[in-house]
Protein backbone atom coordinates (compact mmCIF):
# COMPACT_ATOMS: atom_id res chain seq x y z
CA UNK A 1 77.53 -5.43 -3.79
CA UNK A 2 79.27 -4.02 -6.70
CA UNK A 3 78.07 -0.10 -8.04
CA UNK A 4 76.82 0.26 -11.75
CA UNK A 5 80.13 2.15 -12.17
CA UNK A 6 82.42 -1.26 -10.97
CA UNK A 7 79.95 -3.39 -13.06
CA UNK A 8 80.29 -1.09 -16.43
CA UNK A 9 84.32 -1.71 -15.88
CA UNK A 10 83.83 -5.51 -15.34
CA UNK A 11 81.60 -6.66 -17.93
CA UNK A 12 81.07 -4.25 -20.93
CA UNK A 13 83.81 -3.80 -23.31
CA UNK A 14 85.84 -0.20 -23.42
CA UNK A 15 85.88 1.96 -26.07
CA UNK A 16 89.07 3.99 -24.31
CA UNK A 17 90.73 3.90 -20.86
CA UNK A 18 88.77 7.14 -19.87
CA UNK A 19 85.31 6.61 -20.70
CA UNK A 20 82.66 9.38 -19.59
CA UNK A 21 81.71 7.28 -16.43
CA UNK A 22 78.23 9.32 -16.62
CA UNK A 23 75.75 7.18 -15.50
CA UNK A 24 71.97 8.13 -16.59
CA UNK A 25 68.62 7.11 -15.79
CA UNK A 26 66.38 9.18 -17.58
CA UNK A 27 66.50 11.52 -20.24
CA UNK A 28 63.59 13.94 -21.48
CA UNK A 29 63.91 17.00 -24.20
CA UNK A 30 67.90 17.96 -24.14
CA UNK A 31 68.09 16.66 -20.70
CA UNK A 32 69.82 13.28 -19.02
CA UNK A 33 69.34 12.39 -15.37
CA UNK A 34 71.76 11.05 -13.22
CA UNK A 35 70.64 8.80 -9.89
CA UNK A 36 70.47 11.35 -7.63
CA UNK A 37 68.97 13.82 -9.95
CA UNK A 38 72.08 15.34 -11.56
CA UNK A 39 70.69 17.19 -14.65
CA UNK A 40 72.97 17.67 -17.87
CA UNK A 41 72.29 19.57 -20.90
CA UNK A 42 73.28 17.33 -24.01
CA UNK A 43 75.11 19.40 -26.76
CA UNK A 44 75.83 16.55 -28.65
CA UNK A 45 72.64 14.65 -29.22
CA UNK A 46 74.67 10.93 -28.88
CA UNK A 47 76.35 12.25 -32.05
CA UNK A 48 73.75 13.40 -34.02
CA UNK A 49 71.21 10.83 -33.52
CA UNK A 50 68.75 12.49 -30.80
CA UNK A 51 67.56 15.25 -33.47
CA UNK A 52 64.12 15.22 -32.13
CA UNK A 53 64.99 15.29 -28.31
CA UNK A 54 65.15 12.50 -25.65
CA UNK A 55 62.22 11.06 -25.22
CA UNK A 56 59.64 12.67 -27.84
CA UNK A 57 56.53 12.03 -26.69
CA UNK A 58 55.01 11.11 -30.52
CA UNK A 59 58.26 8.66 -31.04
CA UNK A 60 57.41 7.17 -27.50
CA UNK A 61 54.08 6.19 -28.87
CA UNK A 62 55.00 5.03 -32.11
CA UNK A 63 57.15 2.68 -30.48
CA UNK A 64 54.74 1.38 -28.17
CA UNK A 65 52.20 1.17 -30.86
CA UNK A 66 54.34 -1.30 -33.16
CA UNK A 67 55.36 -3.60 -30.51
CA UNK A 68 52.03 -4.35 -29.39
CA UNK A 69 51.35 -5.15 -32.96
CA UNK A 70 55.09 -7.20 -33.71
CA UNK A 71 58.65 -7.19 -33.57
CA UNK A 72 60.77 -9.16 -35.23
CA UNK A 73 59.10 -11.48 -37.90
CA UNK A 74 62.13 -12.81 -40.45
CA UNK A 75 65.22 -11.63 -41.76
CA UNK A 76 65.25 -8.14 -43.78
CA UNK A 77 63.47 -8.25 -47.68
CA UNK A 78 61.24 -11.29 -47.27
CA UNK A 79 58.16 -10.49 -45.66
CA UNK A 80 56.19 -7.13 -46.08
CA UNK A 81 56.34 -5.17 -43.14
CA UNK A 82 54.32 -2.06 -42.65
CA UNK A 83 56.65 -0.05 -40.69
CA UNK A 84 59.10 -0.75 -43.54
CA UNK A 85 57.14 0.19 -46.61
CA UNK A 86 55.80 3.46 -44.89
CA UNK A 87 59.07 4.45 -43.78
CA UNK A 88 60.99 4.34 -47.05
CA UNK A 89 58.12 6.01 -49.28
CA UNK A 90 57.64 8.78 -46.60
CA UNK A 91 61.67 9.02 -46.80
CA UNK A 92 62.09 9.42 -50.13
CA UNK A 93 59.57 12.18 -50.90
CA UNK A 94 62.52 14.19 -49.26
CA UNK A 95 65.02 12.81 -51.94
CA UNK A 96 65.82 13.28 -55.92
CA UNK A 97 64.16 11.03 -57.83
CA UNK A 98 67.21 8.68 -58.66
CA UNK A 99 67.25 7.76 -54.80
CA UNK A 100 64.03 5.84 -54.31
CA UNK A 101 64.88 2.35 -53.20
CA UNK A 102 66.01 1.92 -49.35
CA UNK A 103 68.02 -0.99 -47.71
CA UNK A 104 67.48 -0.85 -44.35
CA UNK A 105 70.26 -1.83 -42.00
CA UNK A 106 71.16 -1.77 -38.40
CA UNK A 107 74.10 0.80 -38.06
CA UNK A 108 75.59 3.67 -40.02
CA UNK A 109 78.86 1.42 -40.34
CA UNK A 110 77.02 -1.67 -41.79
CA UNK A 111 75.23 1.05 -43.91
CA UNK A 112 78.69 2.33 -45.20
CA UNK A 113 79.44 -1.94 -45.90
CA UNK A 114 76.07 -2.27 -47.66
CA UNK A 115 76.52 0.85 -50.05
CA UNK A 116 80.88 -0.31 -50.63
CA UNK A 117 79.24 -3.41 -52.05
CA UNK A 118 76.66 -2.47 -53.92
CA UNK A 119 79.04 0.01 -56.14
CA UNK A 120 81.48 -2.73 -56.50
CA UNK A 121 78.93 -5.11 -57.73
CA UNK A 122 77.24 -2.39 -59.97
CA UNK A 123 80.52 -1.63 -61.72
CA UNK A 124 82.09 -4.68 -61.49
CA UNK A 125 85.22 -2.39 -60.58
CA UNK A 126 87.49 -3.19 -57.31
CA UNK A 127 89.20 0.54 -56.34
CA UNK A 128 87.73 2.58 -53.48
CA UNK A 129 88.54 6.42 -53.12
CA UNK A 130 87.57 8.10 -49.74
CA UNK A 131 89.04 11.28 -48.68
CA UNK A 132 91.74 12.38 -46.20
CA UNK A 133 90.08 12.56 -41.98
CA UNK A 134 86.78 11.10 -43.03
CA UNK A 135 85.13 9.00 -40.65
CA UNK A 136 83.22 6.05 -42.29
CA UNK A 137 82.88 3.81 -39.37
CA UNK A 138 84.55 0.94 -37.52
CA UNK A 139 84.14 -2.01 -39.26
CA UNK A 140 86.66 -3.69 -40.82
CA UNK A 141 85.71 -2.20 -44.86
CA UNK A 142 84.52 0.95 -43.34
CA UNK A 143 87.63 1.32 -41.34
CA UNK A 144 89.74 0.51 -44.47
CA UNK A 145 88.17 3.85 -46.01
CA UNK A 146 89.35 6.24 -42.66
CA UNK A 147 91.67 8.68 -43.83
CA UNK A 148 93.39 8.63 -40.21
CA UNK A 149 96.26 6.18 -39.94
CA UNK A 150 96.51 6.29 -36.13
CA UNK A 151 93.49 3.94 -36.17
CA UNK A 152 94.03 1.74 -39.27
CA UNK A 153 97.14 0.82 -38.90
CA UNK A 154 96.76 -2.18 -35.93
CA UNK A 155 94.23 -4.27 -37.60
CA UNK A 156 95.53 -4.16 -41.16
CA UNK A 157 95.95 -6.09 -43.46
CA UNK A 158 92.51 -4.22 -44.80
CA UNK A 159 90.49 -3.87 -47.50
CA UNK A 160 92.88 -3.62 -50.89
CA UNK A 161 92.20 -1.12 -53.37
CA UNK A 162 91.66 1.71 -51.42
CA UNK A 163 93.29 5.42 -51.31
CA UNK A 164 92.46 8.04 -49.90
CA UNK A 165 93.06 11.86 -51.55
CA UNK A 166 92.64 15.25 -50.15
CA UNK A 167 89.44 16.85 -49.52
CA UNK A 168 88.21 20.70 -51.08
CA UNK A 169 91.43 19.87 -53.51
CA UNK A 170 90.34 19.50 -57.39
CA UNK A 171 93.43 18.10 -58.64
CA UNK A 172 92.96 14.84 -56.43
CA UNK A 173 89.83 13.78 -58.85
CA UNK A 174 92.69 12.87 -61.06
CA UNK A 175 92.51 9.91 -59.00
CA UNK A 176 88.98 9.01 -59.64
CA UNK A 177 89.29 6.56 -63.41
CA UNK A 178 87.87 4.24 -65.10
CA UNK A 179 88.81 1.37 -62.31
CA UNK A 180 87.36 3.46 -59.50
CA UNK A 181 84.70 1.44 -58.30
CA UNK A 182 82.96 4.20 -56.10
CA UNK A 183 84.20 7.68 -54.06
CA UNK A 184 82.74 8.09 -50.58
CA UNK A 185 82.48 11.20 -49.24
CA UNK A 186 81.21 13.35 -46.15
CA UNK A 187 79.56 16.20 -47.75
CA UNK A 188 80.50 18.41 -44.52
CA UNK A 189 83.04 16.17 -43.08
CA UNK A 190 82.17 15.64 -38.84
CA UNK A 191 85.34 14.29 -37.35
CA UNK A 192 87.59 16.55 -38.94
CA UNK A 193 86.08 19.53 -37.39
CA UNK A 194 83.21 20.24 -39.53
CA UNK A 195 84.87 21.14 -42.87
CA UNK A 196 82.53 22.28 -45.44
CA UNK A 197 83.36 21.91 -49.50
CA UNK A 198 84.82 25.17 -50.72
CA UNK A 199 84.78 26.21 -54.51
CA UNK A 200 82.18 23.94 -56.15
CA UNK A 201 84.54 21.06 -55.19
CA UNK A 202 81.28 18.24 -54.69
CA UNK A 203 79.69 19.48 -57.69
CA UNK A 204 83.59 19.25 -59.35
CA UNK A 205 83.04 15.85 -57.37
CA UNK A 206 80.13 14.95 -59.33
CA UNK A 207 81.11 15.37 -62.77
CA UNK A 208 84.16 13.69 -62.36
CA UNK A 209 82.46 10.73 -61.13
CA UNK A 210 79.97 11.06 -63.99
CA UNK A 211 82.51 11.09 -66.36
CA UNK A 212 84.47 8.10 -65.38
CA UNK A 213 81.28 5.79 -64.83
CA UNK A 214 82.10 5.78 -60.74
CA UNK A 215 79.26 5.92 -58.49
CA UNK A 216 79.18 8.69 -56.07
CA UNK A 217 78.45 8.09 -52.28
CA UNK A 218 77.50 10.38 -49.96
CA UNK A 219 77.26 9.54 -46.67
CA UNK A 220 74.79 11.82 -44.42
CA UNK A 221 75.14 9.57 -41.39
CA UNK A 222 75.75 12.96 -39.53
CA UNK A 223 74.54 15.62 -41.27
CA UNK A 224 70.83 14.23 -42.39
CA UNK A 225 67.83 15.12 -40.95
CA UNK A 226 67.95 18.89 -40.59
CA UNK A 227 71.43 19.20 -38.72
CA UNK A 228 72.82 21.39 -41.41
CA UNK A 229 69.20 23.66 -41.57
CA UNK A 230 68.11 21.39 -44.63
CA UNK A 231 67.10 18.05 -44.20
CA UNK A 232 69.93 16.59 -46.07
CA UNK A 233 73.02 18.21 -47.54
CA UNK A 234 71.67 16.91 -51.02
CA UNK A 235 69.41 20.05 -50.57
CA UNK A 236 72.06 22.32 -49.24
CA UNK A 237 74.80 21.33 -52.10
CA UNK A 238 72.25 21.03 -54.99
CA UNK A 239 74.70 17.66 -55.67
CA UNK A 240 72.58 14.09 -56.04
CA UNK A 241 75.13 11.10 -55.26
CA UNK A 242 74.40 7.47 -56.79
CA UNK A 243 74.36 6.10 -53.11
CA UNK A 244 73.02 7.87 -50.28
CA UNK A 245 73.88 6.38 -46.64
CA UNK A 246 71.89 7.26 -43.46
CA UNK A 247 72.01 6.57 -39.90
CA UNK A 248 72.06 7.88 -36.71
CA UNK A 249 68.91 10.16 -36.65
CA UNK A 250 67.27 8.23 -38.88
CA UNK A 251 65.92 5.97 -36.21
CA UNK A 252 64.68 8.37 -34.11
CA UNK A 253 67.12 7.38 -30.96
CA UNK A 254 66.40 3.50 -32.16
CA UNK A 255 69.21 1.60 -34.10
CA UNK A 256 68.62 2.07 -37.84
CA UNK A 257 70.86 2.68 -41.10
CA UNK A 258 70.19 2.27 -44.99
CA UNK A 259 71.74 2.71 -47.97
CA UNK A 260 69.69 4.25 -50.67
CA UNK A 261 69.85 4.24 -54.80
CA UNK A 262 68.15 3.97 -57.56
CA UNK A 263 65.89 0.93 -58.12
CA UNK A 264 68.40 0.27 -60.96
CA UNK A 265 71.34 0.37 -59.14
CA UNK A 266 69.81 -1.49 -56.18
CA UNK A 267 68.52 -4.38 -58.65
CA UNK A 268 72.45 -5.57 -58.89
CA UNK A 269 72.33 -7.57 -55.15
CA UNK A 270 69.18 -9.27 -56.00
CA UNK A 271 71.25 -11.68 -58.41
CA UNK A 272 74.36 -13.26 -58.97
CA UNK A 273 74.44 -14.07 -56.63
CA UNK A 274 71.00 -13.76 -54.85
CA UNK A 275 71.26 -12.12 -51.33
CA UNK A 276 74.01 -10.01 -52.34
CA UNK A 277 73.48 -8.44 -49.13
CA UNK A 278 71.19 -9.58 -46.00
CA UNK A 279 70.33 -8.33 -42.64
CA UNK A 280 68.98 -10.49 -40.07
CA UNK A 281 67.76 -7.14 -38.00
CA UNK A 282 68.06 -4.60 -40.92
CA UNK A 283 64.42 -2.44 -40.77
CA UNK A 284 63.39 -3.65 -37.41
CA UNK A 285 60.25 -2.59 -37.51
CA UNK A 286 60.07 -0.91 -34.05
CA UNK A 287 63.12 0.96 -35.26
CA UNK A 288 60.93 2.05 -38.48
CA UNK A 289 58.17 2.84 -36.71
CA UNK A 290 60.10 5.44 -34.05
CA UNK A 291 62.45 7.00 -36.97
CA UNK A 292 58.79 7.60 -39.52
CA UNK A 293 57.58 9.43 -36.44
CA UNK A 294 60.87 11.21 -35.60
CA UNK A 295 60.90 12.53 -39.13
CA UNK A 296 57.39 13.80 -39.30
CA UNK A 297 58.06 15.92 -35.72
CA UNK A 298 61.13 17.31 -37.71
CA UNK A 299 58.80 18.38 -40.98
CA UNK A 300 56.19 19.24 -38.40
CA UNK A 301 57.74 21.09 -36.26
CA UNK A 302 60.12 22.58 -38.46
CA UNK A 303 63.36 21.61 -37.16
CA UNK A 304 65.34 22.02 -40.04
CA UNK A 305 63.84 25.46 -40.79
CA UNK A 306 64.77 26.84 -37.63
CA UNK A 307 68.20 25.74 -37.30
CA UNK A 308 70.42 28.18 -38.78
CA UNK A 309 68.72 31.07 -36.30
CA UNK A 310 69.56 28.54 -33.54
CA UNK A 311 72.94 28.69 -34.70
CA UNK A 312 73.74 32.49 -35.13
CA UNK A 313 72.43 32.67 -31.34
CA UNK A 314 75.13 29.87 -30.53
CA UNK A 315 77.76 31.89 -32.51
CA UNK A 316 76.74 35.34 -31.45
CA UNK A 317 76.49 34.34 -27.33
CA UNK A 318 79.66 32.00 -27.70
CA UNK A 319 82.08 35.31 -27.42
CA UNK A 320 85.02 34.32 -25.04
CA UNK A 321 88.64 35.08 -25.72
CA UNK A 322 89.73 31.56 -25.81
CA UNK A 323 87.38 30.98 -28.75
CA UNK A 324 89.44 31.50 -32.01
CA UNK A 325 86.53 30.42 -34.15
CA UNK A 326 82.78 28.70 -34.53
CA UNK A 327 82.63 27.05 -37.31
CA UNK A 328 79.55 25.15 -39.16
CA UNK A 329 75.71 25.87 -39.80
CA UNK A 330 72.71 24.70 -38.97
CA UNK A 331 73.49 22.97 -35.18
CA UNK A 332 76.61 20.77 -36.13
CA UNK A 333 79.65 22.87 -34.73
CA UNK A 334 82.81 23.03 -33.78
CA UNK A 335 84.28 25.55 -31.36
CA UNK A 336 88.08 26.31 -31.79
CA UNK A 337 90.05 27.27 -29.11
CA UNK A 338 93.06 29.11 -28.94
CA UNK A 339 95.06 26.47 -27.78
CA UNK A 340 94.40 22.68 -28.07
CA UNK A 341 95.57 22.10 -24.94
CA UNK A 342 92.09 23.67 -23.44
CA UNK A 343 90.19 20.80 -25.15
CA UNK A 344 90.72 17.75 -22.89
CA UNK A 345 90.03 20.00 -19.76
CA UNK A 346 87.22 21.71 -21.28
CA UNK A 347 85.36 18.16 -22.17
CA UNK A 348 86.17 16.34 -19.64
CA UNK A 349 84.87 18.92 -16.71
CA UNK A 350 81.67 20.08 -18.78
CA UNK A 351 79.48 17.32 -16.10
CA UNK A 352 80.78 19.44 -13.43
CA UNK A 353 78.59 22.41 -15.16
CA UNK A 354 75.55 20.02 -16.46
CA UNK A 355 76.80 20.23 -20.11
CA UNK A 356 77.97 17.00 -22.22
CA UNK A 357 80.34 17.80 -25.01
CA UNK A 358 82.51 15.57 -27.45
CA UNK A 359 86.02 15.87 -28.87
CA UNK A 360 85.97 15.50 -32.81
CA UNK A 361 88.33 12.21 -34.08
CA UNK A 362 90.36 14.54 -36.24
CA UNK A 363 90.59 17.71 -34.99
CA UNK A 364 92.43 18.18 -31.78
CA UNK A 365 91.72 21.97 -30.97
CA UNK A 366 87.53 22.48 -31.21
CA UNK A 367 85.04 21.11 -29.39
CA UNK A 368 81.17 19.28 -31.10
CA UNK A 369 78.00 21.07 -30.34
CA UNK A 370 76.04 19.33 -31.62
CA UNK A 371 72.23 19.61 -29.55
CA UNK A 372 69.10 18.38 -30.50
CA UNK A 373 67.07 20.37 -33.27
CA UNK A 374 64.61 21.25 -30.39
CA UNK A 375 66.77 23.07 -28.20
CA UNK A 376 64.80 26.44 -27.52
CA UNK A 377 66.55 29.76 -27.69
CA UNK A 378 66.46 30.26 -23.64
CA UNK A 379 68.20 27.03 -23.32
CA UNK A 380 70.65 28.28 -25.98
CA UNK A 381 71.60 31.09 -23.69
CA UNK A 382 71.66 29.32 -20.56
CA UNK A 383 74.11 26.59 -22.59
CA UNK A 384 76.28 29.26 -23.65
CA UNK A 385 76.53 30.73 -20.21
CA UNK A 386 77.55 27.49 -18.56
CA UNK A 387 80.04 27.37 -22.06
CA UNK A 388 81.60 30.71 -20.91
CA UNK A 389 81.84 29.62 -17.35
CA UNK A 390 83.53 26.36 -18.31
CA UNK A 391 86.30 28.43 -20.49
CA UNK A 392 87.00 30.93 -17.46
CA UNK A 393 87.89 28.04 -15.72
CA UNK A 394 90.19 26.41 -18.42
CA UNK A 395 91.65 29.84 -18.45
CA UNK A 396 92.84 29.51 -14.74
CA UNK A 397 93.17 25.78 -14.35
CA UNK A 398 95.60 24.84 -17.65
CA UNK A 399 98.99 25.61 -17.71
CA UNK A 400 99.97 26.87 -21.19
CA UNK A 401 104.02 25.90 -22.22
């Protein structure tokens, strides 16, 4: 009989030729379980999505609560589902005013797709502006927007009309005219090593945009929901976009995305044509149900609030002379070493410790932390010894040319 491992290699499509091979069974606070009980600490939440823990007890019972009552009923926007309606007016009482009408989807990437249509039928414009490393997604218009040619350039021909322009440098808005349809951005780009705006530049951002009649889109797929120790980076940057795009935690470990604008904005896929944009699964109402509950343990509990002590403890107990640098707030990190060449060693043998970590896309010398919003500060320390312990070892086992 084949092993789980020979079956995941036959029959599941790869991602990469070196996959994490974990294989888990259970998973409960910031832990995962292996089969025989193998326990791993998981700094990385699946990439931002676990904000509220593996396993939250009050998300468990939401869950269970809507599928006894239904699951799927029709495609998205034609029947009024509760789970739907209560999620988006809980939502937006956390947003400006201008952002009070949600599309739910199924995935940050279709989420990116939704919001890359909806400016282009607003505006009746064609031209797309995203900025250099940003990470938009993989499908095929939200890959057209990645400012990485490494993985672009096999599948094009892609979407036309797109450039991409330097991020935290003013004199690239000179891009953004009055045939720029819409400019996506990362507020804190994640997969180039969590790179934070620097001189007003989204607020510069903002008024160009303004100015030219282009709709702004921000997309929070990583850093909403109290990762940067606010619940969204609109409230750290003070900066409202036209488009707001969310995934990831937003579904409270279930699949869930949405774009977000005003009711006016939103009003241009209704007609047309009509269904400017549908979604057999978008909203599942399970999904709803588990991310409304995930967000009230974060106001609850005050998740956001707490974060940015969380992460001075990370900074402070991460001393090591290998570490060149921490960089972020709130619990979405990077941790640059002094030489790249630590990186694959120090990610690939953090099992061996019980820790998960994650390479960033576009930044080959720092490592993600990224753990869930409920890590407590013991768990902190113990991370950050196991951390230490992990870099003594790179230290001994990788050859430096």
């Amino acid at each position: 009989m084949l092993t789980n491992r020979q079956l995941f290699l036959q029959h599941l499509g790869q991602t990469s030729s070196a996959p994490m091979m974990l294989e888990i069974v259970s998973a409960k606070g910031i832990y995962m379980y292996g089969p025989s009980g193998e326990r791993y600490m998981d700094l990385i939440s699946g990439v931002s999505v676990s904000n509220t823990g593996h396993g939250h007890p009050r998300v468990v019972e939401a869950v269970r609560n809507q599928v006894d009552l239904y699951m799927h009923l029709m495609v998205y926007g034609e029947i009024i589902q509760s789970p739907q309606v209560k999620y988006a007016e809980r939502l937006t009482e956390f947003l400006p005013p201008d952002l009070s009408s949600c599309y739910f989807v199924n995935s940050g990437s279709e989420a990116v797709e939704g919001g890359l249509k909806l400016a282009k039928r607003f505006t009746g414009r064609s031209r797309i502006i995203s900025f250099k490393n940003c990470y938009h997604g993989s499908t095929h218009g939200a890959l057209s927007l990645q400012g990485s040619e490494l993985y672009k350039n096999a599948f094009r021909p892609l979407l036309p009309d797109t450039f991409q322009v330097d991020f935290n440098n003013v004199k690239s808005l000179d891009f953004i005219d009055s045939k720029t349809a819409c400019v996506i951005v990362e507020p804190v780009q994640g997969e180039a090593g969590i790179i934070y705006p620097e001189n007003d530049f989204l607020l510069k951002l903002r008024e160009r945009c303004t100015l030219t009649g282009t709709l702004l889109i921000f997309d929070e797929i990583q850093t909403g929901f109290g990762r940067l120790g606010h619940m969204f980076a609109i409230n750290r940057f003070g900066v409202v976009p036209d488009i707001l795009l969310l995934a990831k935690a937003l579904g409270g470990g279930m699949p869930l995305g949405a774009f977000i604008s005003s009711t006016e904005i939103m009003s241009a896929l209704v007609s047309n044509p009509p269904l400017g944009h549908i979604s057999t699964f978008g909203g599942h109402p399970v999904c709803c149900a588990a991310g409304l509950a995930a967000l009230n343990v974060i106001v609850d509990e005050k998740l956001a609030e707490n974060c940015n002590p969380k992460s001075d403890l990370f900074k402070n107990e991460l001393s090591h002379k290998l570490i060149s640098e921490v960089r972020g707030e709130g619990l979405l990190m990077a941790v640059k070493l002094s030489n790249k060449a630590y990186i694959p060693y120090v990610i690939s043998h953090a099992p061996e410790l019980g820790l998960v970590l994650d390479y960033f896309l576009f930044c080959d010398n720092a490592f993600r932390i990224a753990p869930p919003l409920i890590i407590t500060e013991a768990e902190i320390a113990e991370a950050c010894g196991l951390l230490k312990k992990l870099l003594d070892d790179a230290e001994k086992n990788v050859k430096i040319r």
